[in-house]
C-alpha atoms as a PDB file:
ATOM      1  CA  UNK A   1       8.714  23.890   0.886  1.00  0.00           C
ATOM      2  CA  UNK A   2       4.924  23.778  -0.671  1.00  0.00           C
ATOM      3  CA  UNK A   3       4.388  19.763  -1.104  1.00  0.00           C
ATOM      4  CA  UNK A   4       1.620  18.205  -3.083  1.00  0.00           C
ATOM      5  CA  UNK A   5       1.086  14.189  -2.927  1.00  0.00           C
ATOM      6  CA  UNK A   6      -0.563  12.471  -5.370  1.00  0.00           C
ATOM      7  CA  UNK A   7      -0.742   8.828  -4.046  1.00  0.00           C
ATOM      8  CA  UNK A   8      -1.374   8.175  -0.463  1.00  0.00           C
ATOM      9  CA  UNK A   9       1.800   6.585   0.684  1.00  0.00           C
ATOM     10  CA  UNK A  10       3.863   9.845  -0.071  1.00  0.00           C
ATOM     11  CA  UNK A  11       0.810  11.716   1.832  1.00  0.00           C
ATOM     12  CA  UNK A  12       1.756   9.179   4.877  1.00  0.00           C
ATOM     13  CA  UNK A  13       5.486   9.668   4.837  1.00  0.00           C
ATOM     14  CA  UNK A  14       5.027  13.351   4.391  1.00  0.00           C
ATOM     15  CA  UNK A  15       3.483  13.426   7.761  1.00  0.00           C
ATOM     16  CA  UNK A  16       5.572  11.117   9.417  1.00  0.00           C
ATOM     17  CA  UNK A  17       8.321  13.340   8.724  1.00  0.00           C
ATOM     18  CA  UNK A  18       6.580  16.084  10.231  1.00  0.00           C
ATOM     19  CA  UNK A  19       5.896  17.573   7.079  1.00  0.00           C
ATOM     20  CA  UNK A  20       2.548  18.131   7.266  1.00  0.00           C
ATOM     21  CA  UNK A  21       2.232  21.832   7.128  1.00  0.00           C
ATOM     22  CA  UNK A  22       4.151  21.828   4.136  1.00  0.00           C
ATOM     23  CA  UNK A  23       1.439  19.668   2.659  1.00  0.00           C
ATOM     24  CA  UNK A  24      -0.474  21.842   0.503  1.00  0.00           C
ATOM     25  CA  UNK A  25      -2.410  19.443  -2.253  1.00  0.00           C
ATOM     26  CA  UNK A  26      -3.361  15.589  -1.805  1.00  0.00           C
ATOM     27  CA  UNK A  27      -5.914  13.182  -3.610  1.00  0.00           C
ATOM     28  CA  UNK A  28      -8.962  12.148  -2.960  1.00  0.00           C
ATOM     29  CA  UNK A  29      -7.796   8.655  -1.603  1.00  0.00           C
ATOM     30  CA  UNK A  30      -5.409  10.105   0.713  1.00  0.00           C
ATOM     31  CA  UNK A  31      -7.010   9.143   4.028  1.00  0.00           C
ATOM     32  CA  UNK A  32      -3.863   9.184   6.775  1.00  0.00           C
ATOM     33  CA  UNK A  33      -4.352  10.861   8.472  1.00  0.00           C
ATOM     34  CA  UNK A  34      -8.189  11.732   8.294  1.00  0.00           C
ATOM     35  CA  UNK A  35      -7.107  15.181   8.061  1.00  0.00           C
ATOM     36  CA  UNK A  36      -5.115  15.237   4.981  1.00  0.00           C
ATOM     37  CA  UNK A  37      -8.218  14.928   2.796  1.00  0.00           C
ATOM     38  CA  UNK A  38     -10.356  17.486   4.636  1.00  0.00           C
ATOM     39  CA  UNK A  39      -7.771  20.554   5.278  1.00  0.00           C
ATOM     40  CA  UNK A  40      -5.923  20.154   2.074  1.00  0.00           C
ATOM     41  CA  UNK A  41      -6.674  20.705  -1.357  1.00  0.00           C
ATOM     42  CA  UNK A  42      -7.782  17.721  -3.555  1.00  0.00           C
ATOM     43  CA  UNK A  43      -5.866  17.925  -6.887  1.00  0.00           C
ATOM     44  CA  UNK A  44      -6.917  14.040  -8.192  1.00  0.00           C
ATOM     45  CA  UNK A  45      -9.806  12.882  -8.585  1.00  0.00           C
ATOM     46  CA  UNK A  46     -11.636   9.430  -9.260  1.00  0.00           C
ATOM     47  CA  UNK A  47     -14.244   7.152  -9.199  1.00  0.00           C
ATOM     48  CA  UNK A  48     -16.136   6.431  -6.034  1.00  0.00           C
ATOM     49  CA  UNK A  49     -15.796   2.532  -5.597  1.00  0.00           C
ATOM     50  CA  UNK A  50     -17.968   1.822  -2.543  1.00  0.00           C
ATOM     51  CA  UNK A  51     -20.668  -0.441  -3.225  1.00  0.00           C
ATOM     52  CA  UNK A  52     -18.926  -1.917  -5.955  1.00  0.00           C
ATOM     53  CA  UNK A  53     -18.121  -5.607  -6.078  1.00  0.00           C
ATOM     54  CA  UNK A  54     -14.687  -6.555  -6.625  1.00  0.00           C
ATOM     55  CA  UNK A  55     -15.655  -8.098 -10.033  1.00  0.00           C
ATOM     56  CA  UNK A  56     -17.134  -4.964 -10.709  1.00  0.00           C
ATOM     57  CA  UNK A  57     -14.006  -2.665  -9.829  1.00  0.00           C
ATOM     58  CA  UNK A  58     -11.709  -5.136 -12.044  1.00  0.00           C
ATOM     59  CA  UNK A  59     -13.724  -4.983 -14.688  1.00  0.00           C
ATOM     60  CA  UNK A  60     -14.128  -1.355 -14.498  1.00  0.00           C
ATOM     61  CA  UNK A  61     -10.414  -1.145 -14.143  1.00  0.00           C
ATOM     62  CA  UNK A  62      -9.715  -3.005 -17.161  1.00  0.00           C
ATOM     63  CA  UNK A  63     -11.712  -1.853 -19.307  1.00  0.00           C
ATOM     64  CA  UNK A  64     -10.502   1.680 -18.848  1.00  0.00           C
ATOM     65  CA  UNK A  65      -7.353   0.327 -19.426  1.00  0.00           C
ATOM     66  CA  UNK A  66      -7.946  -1.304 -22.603  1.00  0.00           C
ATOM     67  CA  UNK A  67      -9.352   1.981 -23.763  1.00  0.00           C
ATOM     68  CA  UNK A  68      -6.361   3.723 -23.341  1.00  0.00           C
ATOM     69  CA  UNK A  69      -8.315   5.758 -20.333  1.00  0.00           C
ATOM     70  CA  UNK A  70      -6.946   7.079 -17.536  1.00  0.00           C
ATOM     71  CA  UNK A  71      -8.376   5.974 -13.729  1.00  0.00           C
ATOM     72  CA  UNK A  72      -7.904   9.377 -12.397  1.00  0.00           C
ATOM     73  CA  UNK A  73      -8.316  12.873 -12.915  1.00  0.00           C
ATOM     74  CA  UNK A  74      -5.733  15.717 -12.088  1.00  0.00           C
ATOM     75  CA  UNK A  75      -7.109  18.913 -11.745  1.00  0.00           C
ATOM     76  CA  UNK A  76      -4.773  20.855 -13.087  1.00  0.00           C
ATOM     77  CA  UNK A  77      -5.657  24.269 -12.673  1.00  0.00           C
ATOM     78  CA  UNK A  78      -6.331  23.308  -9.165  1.00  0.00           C
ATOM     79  CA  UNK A  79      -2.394  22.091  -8.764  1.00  0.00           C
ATOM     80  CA  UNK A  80      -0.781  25.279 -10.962  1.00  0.00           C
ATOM     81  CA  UNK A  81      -2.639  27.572  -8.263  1.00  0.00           C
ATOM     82  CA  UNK A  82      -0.982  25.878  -5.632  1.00  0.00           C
ATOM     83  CA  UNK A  83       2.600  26.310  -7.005  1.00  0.00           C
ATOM     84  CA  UNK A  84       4.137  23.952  -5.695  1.00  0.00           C
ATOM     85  CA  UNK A  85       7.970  23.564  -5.339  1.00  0.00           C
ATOM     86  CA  UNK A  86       7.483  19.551  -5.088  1.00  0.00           C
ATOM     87  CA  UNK A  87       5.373  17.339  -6.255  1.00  0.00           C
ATOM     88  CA  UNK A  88       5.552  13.188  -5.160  1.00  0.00           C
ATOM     89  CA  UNK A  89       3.801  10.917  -7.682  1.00  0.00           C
ATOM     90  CA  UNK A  90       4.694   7.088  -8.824  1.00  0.00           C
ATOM     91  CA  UNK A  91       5.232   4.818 -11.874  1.00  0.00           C
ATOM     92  CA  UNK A  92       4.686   1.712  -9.998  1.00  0.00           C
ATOM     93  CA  UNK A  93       0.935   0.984 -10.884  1.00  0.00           C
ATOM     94  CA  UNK A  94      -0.937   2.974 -12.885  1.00  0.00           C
ATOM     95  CA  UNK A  95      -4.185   1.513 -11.265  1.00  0.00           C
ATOM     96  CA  UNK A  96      -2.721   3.501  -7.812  1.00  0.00           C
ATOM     97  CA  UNK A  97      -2.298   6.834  -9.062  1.00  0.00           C
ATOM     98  CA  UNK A  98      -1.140   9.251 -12.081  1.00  0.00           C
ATOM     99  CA  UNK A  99       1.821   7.880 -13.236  1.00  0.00           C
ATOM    100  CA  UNK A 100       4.702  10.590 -13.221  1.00  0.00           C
ATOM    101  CA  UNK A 101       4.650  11.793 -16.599  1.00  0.00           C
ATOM    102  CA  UNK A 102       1.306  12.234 -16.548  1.00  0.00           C
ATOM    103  CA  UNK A 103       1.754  14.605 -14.013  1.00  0.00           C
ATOM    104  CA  UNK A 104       4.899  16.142 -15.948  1.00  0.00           C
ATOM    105  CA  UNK A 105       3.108  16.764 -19.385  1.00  0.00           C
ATOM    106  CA  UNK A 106       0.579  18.977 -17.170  1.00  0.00           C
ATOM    107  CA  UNK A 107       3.019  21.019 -15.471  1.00  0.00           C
ATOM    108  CA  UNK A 108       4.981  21.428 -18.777  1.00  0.00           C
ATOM    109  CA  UNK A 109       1.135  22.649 -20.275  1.00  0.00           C
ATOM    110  CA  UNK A 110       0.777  24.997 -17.564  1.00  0.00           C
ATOM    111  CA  UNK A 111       4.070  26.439 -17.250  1.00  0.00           C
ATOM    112  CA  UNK A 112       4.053  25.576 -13.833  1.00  0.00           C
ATOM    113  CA  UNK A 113       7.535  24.668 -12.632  1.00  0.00           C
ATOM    114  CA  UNK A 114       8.114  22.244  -9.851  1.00  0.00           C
ATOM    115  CA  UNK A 115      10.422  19.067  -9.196  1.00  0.00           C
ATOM    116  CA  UNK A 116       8.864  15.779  -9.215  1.00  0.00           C
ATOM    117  CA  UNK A 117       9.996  13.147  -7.329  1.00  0.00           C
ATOM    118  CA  UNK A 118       8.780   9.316  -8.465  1.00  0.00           C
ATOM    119  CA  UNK A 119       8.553   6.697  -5.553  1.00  0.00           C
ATOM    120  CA  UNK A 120       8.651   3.277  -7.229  1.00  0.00           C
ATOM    121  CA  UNK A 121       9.543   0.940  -4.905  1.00  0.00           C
ATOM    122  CA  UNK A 122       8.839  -2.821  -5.426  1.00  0.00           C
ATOM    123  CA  UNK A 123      10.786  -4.121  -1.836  1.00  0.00           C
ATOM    124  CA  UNK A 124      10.419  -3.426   1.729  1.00  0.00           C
ATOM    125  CA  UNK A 125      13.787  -2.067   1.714  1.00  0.00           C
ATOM    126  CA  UNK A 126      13.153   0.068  -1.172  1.00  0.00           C
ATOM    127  CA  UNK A 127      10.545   1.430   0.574  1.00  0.00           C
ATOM    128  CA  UNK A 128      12.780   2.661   3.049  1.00  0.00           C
ATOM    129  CA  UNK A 129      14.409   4.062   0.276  1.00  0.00           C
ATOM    130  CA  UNK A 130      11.879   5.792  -0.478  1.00  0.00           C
ATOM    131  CA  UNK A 131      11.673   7.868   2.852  1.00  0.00           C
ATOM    132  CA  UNK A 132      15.003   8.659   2.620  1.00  0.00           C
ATOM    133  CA  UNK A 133      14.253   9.984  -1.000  1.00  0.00           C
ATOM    134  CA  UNK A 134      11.639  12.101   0.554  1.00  0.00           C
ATOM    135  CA  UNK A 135      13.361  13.535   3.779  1.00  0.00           C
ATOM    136  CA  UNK A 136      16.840  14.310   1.369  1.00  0.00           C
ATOM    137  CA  UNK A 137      14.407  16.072  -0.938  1.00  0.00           C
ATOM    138  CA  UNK A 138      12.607  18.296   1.790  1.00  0.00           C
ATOM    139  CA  UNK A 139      15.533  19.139   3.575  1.00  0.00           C
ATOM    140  CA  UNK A 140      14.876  16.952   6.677  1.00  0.00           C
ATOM    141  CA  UNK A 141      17.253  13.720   6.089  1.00  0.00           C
ATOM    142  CA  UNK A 142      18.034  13.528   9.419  1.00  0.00           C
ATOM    143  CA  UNK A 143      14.564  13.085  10.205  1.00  0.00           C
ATOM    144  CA  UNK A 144      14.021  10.602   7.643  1.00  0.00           C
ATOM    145  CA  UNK A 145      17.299   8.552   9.198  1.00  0.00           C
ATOM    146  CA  UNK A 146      15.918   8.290  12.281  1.00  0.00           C
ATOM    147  CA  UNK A 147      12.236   7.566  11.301  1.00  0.00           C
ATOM    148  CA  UNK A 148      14.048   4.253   9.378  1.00  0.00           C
ATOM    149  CA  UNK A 149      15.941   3.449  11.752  1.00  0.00           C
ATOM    150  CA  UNK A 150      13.083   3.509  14.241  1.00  0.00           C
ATOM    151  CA  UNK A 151      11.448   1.195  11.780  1.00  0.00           C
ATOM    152  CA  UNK A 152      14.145  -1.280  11.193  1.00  0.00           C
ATOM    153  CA  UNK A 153      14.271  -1.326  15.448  1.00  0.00           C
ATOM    154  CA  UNK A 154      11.277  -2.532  15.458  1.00  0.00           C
ATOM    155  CA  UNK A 155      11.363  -5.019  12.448  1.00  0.00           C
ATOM    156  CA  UNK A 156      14.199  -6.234  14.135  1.00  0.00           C
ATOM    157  CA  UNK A 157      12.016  -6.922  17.803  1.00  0.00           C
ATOM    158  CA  UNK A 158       9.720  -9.036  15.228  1.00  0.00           C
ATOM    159  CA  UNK A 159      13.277 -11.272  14.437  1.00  0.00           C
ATOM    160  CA  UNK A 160      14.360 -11.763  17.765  1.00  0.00           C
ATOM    161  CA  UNK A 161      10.498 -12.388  19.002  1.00  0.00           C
ATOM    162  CA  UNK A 162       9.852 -15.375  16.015  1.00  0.00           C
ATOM    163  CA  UNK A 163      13.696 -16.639  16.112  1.00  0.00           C
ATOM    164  CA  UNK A 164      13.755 -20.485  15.945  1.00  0.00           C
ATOM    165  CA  UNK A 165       9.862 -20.963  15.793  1.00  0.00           C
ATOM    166  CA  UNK A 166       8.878 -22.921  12.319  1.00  0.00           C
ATOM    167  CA  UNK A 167       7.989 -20.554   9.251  1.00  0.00           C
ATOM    168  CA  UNK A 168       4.453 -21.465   8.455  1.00  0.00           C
ATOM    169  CA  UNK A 169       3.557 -21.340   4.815  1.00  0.00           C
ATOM    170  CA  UNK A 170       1.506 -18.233   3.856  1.00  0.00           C
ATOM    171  CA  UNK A 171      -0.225 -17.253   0.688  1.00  0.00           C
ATOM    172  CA  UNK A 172      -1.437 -13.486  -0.020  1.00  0.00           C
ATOM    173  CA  UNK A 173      -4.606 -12.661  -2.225  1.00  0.00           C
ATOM    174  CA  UNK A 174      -4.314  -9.462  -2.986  1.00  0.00           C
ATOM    175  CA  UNK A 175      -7.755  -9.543  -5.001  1.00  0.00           C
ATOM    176  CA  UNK A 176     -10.666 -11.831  -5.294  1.00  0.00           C
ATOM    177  CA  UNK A 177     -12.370 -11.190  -7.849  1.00  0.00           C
ATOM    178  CA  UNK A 178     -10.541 -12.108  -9.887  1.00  0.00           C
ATOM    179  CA  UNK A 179      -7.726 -14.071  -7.861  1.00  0.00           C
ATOM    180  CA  UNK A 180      -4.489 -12.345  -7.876  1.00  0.00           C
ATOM    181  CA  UNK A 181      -1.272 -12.634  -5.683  1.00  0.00           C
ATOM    182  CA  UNK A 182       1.171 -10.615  -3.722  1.00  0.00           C
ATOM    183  CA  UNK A 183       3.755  -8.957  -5.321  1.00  0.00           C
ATOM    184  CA  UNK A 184       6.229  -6.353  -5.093  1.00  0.00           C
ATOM    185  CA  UNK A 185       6.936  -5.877  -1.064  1.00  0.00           C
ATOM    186  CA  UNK A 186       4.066  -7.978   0.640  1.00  0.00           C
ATOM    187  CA  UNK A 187       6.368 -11.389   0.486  1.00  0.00           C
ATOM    188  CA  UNK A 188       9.136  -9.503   2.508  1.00  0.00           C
ATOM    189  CA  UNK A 189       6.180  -8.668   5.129  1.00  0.00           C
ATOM    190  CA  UNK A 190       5.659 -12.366   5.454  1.00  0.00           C
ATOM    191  CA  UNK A 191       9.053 -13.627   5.645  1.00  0.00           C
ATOM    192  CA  UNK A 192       9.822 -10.179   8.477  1.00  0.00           C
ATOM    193  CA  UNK A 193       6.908 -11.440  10.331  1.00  0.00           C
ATOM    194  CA  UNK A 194       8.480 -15.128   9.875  1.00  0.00           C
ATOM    195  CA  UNK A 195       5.965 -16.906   7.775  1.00  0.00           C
ATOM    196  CA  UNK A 196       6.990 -18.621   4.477  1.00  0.00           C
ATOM    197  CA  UNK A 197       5.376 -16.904   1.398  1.00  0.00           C
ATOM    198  CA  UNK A 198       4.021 -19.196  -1.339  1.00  0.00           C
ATOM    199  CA  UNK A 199       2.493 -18.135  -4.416  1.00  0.00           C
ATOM    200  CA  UNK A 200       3.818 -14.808  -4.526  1.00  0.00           C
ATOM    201  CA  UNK A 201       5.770 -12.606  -6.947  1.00  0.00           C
ATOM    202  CA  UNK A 202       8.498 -11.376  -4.630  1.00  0.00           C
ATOM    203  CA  UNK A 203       9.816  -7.847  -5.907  1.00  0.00           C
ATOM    204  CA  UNK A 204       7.646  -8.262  -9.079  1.00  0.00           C
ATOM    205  CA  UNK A 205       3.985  -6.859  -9.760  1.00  0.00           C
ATOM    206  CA  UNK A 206       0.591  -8.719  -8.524  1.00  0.00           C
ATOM    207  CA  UNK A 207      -0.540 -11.072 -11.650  1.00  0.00           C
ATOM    208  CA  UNK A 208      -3.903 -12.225 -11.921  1.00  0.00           C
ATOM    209  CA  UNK A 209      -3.729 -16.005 -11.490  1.00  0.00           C
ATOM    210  CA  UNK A 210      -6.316 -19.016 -10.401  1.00  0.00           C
ATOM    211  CA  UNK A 211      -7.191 -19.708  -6.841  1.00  0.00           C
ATOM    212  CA  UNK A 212      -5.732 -23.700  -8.026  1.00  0.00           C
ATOM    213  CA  UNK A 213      -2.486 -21.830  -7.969  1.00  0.00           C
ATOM    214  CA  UNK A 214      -3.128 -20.930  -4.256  1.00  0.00           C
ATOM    215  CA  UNK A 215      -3.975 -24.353  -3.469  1.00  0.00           C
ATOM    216  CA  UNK A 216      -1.461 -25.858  -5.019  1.00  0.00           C
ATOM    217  CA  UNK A 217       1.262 -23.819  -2.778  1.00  0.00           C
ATOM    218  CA  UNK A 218      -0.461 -25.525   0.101  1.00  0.00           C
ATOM    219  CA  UNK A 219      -0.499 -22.337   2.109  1.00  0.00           C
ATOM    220  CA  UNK A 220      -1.242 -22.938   6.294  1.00  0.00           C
ATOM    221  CA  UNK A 221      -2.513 -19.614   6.501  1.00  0.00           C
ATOM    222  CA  UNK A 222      -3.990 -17.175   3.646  1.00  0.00           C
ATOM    223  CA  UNK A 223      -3.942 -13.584   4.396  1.00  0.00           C
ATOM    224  CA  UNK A 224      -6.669 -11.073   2.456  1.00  0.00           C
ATOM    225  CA  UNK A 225      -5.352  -7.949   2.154  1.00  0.00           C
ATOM    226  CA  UNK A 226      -7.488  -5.896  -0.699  1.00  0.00           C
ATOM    227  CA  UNK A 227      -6.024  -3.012  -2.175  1.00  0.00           C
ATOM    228  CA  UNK A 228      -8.249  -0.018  -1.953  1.00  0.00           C
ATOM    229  CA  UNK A 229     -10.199  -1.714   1.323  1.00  0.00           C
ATOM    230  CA  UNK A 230      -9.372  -1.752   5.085  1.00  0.00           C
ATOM    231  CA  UNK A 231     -10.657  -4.408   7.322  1.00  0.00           C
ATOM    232  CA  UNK A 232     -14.307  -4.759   6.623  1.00  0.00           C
ATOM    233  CA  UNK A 233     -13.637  -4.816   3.309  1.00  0.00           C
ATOM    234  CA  UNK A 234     -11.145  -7.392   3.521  1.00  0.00           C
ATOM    235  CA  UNK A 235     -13.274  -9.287   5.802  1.00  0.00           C
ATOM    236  CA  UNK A 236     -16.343  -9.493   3.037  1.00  0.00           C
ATOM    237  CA  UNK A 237     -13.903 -10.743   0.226  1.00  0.00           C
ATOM    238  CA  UNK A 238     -11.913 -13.203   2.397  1.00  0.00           C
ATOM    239  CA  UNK A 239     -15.099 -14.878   3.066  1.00  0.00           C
ATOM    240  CA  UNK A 240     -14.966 -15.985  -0.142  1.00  0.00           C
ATOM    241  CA  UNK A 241     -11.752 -16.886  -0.410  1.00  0.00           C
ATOM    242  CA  UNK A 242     -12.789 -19.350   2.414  1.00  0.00           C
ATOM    243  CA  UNK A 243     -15.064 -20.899   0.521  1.00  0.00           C
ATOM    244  CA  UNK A 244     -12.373 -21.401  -2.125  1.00  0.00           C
ATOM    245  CA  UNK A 245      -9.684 -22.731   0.051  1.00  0.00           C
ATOM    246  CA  UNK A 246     -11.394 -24.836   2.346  1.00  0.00           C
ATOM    247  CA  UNK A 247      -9.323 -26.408   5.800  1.00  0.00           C
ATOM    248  CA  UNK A 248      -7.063 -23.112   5.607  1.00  0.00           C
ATOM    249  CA  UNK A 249      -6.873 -20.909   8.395  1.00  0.00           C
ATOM    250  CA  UNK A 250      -8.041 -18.051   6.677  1.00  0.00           C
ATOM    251  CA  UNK A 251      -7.505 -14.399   7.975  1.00  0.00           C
ATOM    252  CA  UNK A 252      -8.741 -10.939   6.483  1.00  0.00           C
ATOM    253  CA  UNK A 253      -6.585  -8.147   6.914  1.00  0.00           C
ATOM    254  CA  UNK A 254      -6.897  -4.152   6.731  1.00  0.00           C
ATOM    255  CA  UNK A 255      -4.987  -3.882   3.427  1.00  0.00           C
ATOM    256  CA  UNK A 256      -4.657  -0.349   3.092  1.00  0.00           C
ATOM    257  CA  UNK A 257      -3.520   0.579   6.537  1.00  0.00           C
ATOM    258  CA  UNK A 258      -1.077  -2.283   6.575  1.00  0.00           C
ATOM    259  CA  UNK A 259      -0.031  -3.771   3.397  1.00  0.00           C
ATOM    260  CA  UNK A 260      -0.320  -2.487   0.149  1.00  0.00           C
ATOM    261  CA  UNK A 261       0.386   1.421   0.788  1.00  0.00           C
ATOM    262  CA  UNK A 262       4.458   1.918   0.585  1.00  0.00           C
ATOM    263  CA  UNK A 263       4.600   3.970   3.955  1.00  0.00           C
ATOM    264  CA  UNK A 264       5.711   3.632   7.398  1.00  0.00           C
ATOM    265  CA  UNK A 265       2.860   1.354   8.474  1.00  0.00           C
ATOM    266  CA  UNK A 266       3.955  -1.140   6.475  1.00  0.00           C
ATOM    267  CA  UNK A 267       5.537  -2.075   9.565  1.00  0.00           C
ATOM    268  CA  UNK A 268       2.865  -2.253  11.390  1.00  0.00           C
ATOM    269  CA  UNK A 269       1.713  -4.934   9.124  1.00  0.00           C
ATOM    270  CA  UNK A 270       4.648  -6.812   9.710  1.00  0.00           C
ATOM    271  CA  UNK A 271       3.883  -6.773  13.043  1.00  0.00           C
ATOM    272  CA  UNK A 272       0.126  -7.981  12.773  1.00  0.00           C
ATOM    273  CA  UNK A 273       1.262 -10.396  10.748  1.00  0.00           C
ATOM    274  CA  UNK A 274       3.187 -11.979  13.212  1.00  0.00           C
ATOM    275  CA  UNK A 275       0.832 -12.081  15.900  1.00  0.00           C
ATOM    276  CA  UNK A 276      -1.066 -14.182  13.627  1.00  0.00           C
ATOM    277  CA  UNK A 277       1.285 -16.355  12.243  1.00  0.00           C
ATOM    278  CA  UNK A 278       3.029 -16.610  16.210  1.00  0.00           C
ATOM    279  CA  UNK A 279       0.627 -16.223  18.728  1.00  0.00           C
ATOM    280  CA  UNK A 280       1.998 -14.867  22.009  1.00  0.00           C
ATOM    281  CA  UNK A 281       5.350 -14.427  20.529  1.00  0.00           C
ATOM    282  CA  UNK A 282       4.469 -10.450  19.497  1.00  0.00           C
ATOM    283  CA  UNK A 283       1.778  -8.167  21.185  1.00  0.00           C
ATOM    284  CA  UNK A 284      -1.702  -8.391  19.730  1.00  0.00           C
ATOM    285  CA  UNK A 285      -2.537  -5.940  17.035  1.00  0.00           C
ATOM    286  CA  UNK A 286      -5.176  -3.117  17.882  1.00  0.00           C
ATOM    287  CA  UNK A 287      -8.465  -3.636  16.829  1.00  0.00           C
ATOM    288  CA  UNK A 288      -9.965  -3.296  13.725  1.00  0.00           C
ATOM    289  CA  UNK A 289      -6.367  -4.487  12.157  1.00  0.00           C
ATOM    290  CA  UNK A 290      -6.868  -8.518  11.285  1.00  0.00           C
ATOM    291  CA  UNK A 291      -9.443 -10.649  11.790  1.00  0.00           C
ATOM    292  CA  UNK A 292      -9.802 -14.699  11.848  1.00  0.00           C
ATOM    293  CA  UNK A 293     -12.788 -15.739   9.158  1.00  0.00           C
ATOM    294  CA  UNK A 294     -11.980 -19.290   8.706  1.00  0.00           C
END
């Protein structure tokens, strides 16, 4: 089956399910593996980010927004030539990727006929969902079974490890610049990797909100986990978040490879997060996966 992704997740749980020669189109974001963006053709395009500030990408992000813009391009022709038989997009956050319909409306233009599958989840479980979604639709659900149930083995070694030890209280900025929380899955990451989250949206969307808001949760630990940004990143904006929420243990986090991207390695960040949050109860993560800053 010819596959095209437009949103890194799908990218990751196409190749997790040993789909990758089937992958025949990705975006320019999709970055897992490395490969993916250099032996596959790029059918969305965007702005290049680096060297912005984060004040600079929100407002860039919202003013687009306001005028009705989109954040991406999808080159169409580019994705007709391809003909794909499946095509895995998202209506979860149109600052992400092309929402589905978007992506509909061109194929229906081009005459170009292929199923689209939307992955919208806004839970850890519904992310498992989602891979199920995925294998049933490629003809693989067996592999998609046992992939999940691989990953709910291993959430449930995190349990067992973290049983009986207190739940620390745990705040997620998901932005800086402006503040915003975690939403949609990241609380169930906390509470997997037995932490306590405060100030979150749990199963809703990120909202922008004040950094009093954070404070007055009383959080014991703050994680920074950046969408768009892996662990340098992370590590810039949490200093500042340090300076806002001073006498917090304050730890930056590589957001994209562990939280925010509705994949497999979400669990991964579960289990990072619990080496910080339980020292000694979980292995250590691998470098270049969490760092302390405060």
């Amino acid at each position: 089956m010819r596959l095209v992704s437009l949103l890194p997740s799908a990218t990751e749980i196409v190749y997790a399910l040993g789909l990758g020669d089937d992958l025949v189109g990705v975006t320019f974001e999709c970055d897992e593996p490395p490969s993916a963006r250099t032996d596959k053709t790029v059918v969305v395009g965007g702005r290049d980010t680096r060297g912005m500030t984060p004040a600079a990408i929100d407002e860039y992000v919202k003013s687009q927004m306001s005028a009705g813009a989109d954040l991406y391009t999808l080159h169409a022709d580019a994705l007709a030539g391809l003909a794909p038989e499946l095509i895995l997009t998202q209506d979860l956050c149109r600052v992400c990727a092309l929402p589905s319909e978007h992506v509909e409306d061109a194929l229906d233009y081009l005459g170009c006929r292929a199923d689209v599958l939307s992955l919208d989840p806004y839970s850890l479980e519904e992310v498992f969902g989602t891979i199920l979604a995925v294998g049933a639709r490629t003809g693989v659900p067996d592999r998609a079974e046992a992939l999940v149930g691989a990953l709910r083995d291993r959430l449930a070694a995190v349990a067992s490890a973290v049983r009986g030890r207190p739940r620390p209280r745990v705040a997620v900025v998901e932005w800086v610049e402006p503040p915003f929380t975690a939403g949609h899955w990241v609380p169930d990451l906390v509470r997997a990797a037995g932490g306590e989250p405060v100030a979150a949206r749990p199963g809703a969307r990120s909202v922008q909100t004040t950094w009093q808001e954070f404070a007055d949760a009383e959080p014991e630990i703050v994680l920074v986990t950046p969408c768009g940004f892996h662990l340098d990143g992370a590590a810039r904006q949490a200093e500042t978040v340090a300076r806002r929420l001073s006498g917090v243990a304050v730890w930056a986090v590589d957001g994209d490879g562990l939280v925010v991207r509705p994949g497999p390695r979400l669990v991964d960040g579960v289990e990072a997060i619990a080496a910080i949050l339980h020292p000694g109860a979980v292995p250590e993560p691998p470098g270049g996966a969490v760092a302390r800053i405060a």
